[in-house]
Protein backbone atom coordinates (compact mmCIF):
# COMPACT_ATOMS: atom_id res chain seq x y z
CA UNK A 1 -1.64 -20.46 -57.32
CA UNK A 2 -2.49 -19.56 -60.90
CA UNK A 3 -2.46 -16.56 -62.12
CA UNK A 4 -5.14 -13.80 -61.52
CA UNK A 5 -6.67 -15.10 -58.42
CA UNK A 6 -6.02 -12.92 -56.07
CA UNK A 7 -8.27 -10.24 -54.71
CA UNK A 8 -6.68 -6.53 -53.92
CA UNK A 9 -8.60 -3.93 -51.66
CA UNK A 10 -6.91 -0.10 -51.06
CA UNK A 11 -8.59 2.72 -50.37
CA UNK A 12 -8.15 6.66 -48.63
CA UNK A 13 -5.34 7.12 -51.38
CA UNK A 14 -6.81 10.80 -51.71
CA UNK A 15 -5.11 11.27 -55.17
CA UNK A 16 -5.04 15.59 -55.81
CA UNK A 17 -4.21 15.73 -51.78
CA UNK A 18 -0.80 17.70 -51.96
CA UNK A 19 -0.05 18.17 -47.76
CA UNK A 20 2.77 15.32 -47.34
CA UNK A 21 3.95 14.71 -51.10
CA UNK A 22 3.18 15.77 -54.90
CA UNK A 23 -0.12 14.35 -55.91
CA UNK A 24 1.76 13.21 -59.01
CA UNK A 25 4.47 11.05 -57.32
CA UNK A 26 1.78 9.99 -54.84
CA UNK A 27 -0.09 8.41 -58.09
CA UNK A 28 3.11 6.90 -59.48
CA UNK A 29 3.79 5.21 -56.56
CA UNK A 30 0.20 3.68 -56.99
CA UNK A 31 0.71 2.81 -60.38
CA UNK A 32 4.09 0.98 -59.46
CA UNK A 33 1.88 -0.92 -57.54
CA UNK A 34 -1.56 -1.43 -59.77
CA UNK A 35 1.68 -2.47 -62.40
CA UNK A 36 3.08 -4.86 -59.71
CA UNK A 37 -0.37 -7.21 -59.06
CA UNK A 38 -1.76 -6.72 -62.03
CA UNK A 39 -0.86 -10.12 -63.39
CA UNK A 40 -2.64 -12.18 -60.17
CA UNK A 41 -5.29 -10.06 -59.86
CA UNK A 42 -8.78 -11.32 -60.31
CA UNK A 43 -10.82 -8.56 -59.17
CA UNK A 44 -9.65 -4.92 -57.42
CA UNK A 45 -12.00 -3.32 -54.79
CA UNK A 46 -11.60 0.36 -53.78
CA UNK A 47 -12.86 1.35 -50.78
CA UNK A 48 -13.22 4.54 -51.06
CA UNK A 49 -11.49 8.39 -50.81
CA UNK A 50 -9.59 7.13 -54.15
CA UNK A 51 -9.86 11.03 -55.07
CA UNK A 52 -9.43 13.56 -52.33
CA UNK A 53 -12.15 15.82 -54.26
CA UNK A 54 -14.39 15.04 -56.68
CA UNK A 55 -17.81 16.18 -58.04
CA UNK A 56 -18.99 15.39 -61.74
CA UNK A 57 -20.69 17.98 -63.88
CA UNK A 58 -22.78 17.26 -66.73
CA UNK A 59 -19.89 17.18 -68.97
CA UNK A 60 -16.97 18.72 -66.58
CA UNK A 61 -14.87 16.42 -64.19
CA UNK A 62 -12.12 17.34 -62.05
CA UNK A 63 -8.79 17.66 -64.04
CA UNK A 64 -5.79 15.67 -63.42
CA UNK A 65 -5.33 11.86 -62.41
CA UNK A 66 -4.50 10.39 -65.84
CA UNK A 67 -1.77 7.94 -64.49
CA UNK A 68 -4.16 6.23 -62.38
CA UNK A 69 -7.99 6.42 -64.71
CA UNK A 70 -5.77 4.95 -67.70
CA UNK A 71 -4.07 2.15 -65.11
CA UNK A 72 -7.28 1.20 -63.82
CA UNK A 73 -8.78 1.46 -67.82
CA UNK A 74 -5.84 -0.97 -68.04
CA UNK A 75 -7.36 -3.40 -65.64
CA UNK A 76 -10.66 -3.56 -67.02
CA UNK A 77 -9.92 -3.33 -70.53
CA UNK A 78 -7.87 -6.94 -69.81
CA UNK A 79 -10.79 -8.23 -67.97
CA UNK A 80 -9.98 -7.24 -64.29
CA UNK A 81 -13.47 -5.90 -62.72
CA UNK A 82 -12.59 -2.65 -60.86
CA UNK A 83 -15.15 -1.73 -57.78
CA UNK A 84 -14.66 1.86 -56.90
CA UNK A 85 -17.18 2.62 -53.60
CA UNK A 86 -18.10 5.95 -53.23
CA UNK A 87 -16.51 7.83 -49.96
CA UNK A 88 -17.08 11.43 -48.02
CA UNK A 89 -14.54 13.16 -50.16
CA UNK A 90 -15.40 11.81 -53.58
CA UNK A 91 -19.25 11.01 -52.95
CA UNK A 92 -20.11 12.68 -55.85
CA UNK A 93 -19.08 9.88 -58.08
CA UNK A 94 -22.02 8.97 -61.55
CA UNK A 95 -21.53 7.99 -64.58
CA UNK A 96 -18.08 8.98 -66.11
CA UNK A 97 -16.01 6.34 -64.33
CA UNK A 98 -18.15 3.62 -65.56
CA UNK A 99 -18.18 4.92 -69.27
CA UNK A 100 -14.76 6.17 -69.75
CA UNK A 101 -12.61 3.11 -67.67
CA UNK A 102 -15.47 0.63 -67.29
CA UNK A 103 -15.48 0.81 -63.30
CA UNK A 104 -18.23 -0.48 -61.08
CA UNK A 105 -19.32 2.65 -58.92
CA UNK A 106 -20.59 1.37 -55.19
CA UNK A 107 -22.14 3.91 -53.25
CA UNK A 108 -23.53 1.37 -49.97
CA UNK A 109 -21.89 -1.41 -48.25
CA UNK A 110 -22.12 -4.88 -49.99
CA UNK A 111 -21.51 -8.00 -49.09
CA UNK A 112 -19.79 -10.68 -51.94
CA UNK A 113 -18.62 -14.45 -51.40
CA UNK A 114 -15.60 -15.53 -52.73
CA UNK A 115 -14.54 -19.22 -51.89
CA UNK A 116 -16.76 -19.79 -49.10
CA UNK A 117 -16.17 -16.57 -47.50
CA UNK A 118 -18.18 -13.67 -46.84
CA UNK A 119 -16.93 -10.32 -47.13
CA UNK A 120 -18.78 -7.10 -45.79
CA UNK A 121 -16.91 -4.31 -47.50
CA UNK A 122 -17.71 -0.82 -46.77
CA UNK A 123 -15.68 2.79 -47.38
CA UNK A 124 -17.03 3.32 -43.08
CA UNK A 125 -18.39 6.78 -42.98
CA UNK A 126 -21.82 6.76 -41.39
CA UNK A 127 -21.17 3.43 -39.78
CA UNK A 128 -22.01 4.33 -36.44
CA UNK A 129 -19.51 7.44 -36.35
CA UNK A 130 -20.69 8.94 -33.43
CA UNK A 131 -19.92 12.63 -34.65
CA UNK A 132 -23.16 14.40 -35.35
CA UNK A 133 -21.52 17.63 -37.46
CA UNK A 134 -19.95 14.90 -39.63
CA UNK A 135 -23.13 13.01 -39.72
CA UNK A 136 -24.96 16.14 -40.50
CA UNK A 137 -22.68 17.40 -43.07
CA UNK A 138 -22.79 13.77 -44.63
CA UNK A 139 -26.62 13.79 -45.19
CA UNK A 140 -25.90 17.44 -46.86
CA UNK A 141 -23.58 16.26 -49.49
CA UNK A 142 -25.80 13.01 -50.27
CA UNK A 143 -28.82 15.51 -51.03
CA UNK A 144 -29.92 15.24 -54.21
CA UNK A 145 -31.36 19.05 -54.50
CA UNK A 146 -27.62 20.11 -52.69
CA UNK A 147 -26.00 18.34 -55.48
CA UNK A 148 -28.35 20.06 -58.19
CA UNK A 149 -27.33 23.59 -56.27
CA UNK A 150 -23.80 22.93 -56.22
CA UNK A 151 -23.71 22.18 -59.93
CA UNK A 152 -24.91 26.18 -60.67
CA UNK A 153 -21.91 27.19 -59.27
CA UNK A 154 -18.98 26.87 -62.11
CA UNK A 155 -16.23 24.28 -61.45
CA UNK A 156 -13.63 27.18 -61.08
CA UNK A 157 -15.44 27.94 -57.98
CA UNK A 158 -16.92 24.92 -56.31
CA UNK A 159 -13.36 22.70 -57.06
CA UNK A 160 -10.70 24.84 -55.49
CA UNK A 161 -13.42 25.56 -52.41
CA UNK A 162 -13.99 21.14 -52.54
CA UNK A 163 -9.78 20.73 -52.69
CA UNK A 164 -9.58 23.69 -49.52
CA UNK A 165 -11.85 22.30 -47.78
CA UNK A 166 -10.78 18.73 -47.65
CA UNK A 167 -6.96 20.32 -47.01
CA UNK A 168 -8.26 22.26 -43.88
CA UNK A 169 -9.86 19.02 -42.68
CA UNK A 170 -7.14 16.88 -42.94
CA UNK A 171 -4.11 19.23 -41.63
CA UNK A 172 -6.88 19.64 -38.56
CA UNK A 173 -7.23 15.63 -37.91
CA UNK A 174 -3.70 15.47 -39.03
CA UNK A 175 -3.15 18.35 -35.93
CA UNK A 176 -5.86 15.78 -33.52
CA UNK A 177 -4.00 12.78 -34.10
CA UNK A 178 -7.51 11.22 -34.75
CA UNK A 179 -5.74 8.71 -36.80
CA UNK A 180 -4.77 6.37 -34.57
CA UNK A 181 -6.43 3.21 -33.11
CA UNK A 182 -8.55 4.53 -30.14
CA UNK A 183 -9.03 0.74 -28.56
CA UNK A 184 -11.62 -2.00 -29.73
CA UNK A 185 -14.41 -0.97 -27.10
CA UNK A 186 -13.95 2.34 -28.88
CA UNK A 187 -13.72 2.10 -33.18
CA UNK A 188 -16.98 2.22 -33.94
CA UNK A 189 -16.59 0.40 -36.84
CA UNK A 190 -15.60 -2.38 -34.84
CA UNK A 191 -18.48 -1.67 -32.79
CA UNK A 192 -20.53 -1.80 -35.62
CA UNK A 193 -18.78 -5.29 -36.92
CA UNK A 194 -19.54 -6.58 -33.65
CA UNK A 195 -23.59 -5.53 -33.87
CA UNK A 196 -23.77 -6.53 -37.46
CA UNK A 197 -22.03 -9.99 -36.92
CA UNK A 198 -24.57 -11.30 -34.69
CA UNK A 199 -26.97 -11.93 -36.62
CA UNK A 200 -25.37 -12.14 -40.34
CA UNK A 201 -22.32 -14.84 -41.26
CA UNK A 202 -19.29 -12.73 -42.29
CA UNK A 203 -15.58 -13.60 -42.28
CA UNK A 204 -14.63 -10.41 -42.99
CA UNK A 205 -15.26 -7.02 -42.39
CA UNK A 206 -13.21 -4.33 -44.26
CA UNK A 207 -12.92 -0.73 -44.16
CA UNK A 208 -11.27 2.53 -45.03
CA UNK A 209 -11.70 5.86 -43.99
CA UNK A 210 -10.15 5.76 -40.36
CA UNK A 211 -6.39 5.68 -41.95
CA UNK A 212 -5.19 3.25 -39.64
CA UNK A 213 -4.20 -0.20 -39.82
CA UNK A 214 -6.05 -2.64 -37.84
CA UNK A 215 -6.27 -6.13 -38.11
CA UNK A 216 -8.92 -7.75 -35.39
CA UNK A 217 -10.27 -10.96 -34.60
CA UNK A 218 -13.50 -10.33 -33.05
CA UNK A 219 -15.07 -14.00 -33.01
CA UNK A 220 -13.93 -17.13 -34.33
CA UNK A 221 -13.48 -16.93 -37.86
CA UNK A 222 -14.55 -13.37 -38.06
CA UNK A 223 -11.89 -10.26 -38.22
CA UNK A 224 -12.24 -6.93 -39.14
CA UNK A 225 -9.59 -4.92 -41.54
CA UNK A 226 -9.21 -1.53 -41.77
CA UNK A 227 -7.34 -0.76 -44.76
CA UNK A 228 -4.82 2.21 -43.59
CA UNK A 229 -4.29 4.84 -46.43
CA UNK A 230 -2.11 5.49 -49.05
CA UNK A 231 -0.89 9.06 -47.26
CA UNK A 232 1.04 7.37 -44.41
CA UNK A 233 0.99 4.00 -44.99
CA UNK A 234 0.58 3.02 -48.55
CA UNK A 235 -1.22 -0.43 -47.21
CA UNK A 236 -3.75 -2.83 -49.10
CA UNK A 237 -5.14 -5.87 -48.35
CA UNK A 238 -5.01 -9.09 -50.55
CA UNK A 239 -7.08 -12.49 -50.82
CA UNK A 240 -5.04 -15.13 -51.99
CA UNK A 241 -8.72 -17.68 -52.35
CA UNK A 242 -8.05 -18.89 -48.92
CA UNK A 243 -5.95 -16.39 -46.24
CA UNK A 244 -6.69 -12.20 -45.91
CA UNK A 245 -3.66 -10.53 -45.88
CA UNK A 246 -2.88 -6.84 -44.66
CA UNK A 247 0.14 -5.50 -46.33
CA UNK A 248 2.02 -2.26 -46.95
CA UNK A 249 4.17 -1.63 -50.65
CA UNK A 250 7.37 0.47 -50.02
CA UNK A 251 8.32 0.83 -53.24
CA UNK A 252 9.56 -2.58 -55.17
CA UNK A 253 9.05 -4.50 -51.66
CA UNK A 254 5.80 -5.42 -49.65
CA UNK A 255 6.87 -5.69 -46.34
């Protein structure tokens, strides 16, 4: 195949999360891998919870992450299109990314084509998640007059409170053992694959946010991918222009 065909998806790699390893290694490792594909890649999609907090000011963003912005500033300054979606932790995504590395900020599910095949790609929160706090809680941080409140408060307030609060809520899934596959009759994104499928022509559905792996025929021709995260797993899924893969990068080997 020549070069820069292939298409990457990650997401959930919660960069600033420090519970299981130092943000900073955890964004090397990343790098090591955006370095690693860089040469075959035709277009990178990131499906969301790349930062594990972040909220843009006026003219204030959250400090930090300068391995990864200037990697993916890499990609896009050599002509690699970067798709960042929006997720629950880092919602609160305008217009720096797009200015400062030339990113494409998606805050809905989208469909593309690429080579005859349809793609629904989605980060997965609000996709028939049947938990109404979470649901609730959602609609609260999409609000544009919440947003406009939030931004009175100074960032040495409101981003330690942001980087707490996501901790607390992961150490208490990570205490649930939410994150692991709960059956197909019961991930409702598969549920919601299966709904959406019958009457739209997709090949594939992919997804973040549930931090599990899952790969799942669920019609001829038709599977659905959840991505896994880069906490656990450190997984991604590439498009090689005919065949979906679902891989994992352990250091200098995908395995």
């Amino acid at each position: 195949m020549e070069k820069r065909k292939k298409i990457y998806f990650a997401s959930d790699t919660h960069f600033g999360l420090d519970l299981k390893e130092d943000p900073i290694e955890s964004e090397k490792r990343f790098v090591r891998w955006l370095d690693r594909i860089k040469n075959e890649t035709a277009a990178l999609y990131l499906l969301g919870d790349i930062f594990d907090y972040w909220f843009e000011y006026k003219s204030v963003v959250p400090k930090g992450h300068t391995r990864v912005l200037g990697k993916l500033a890499e990609f896009t300054d050599n002509g690699i299109p970067v798709y960042i979606f929006t997720g629950n932790h880092d919602i609160w995504m305008f217009d720096y990314l797009p200015k400062e590395i030339g990113a494409t900020i998606i805050t809905e599910p989208i469909e593309v084509e690429v080579n005859g095949k349809r793609f629904y790609l989605a980060h997965g929160d609000g996709l028939e998640d049947p938990d109404r706090v979470f649901g609730f809680i959602r609609s609260l941080f999409r609000n544009k007059f919440c947003q406009w409140l939030y931004k009175m408060v100074h960032p040495d307030l409101t981003t330690p409170f942001g980087y707490a609060w996501s901790r607390r809520n992961r150490r208490k899934k990570i205490n649930a053992k939410t994150a692991v596959y709960m059956g197909e009759e019961n991930e409702y994104l598969v549920r919601f694959a299966k709904n959406y499928v019958q009457n739209h022509d997709i090949d594939y559905f992919i997804f973040g946010h549930r931090h599990i792996m899952l790969d799942l025929m669920i019609r001829k021709e038709t599977r659905v991918v959840i991505l896994g995260d880069w906490i656990d797993h450190f997984s991604f899924a590439v498009f090689d222009g005919s065949e979906l893969f679902l891989e994992q990068y352990i250091e200098d080997n995908i395995v």
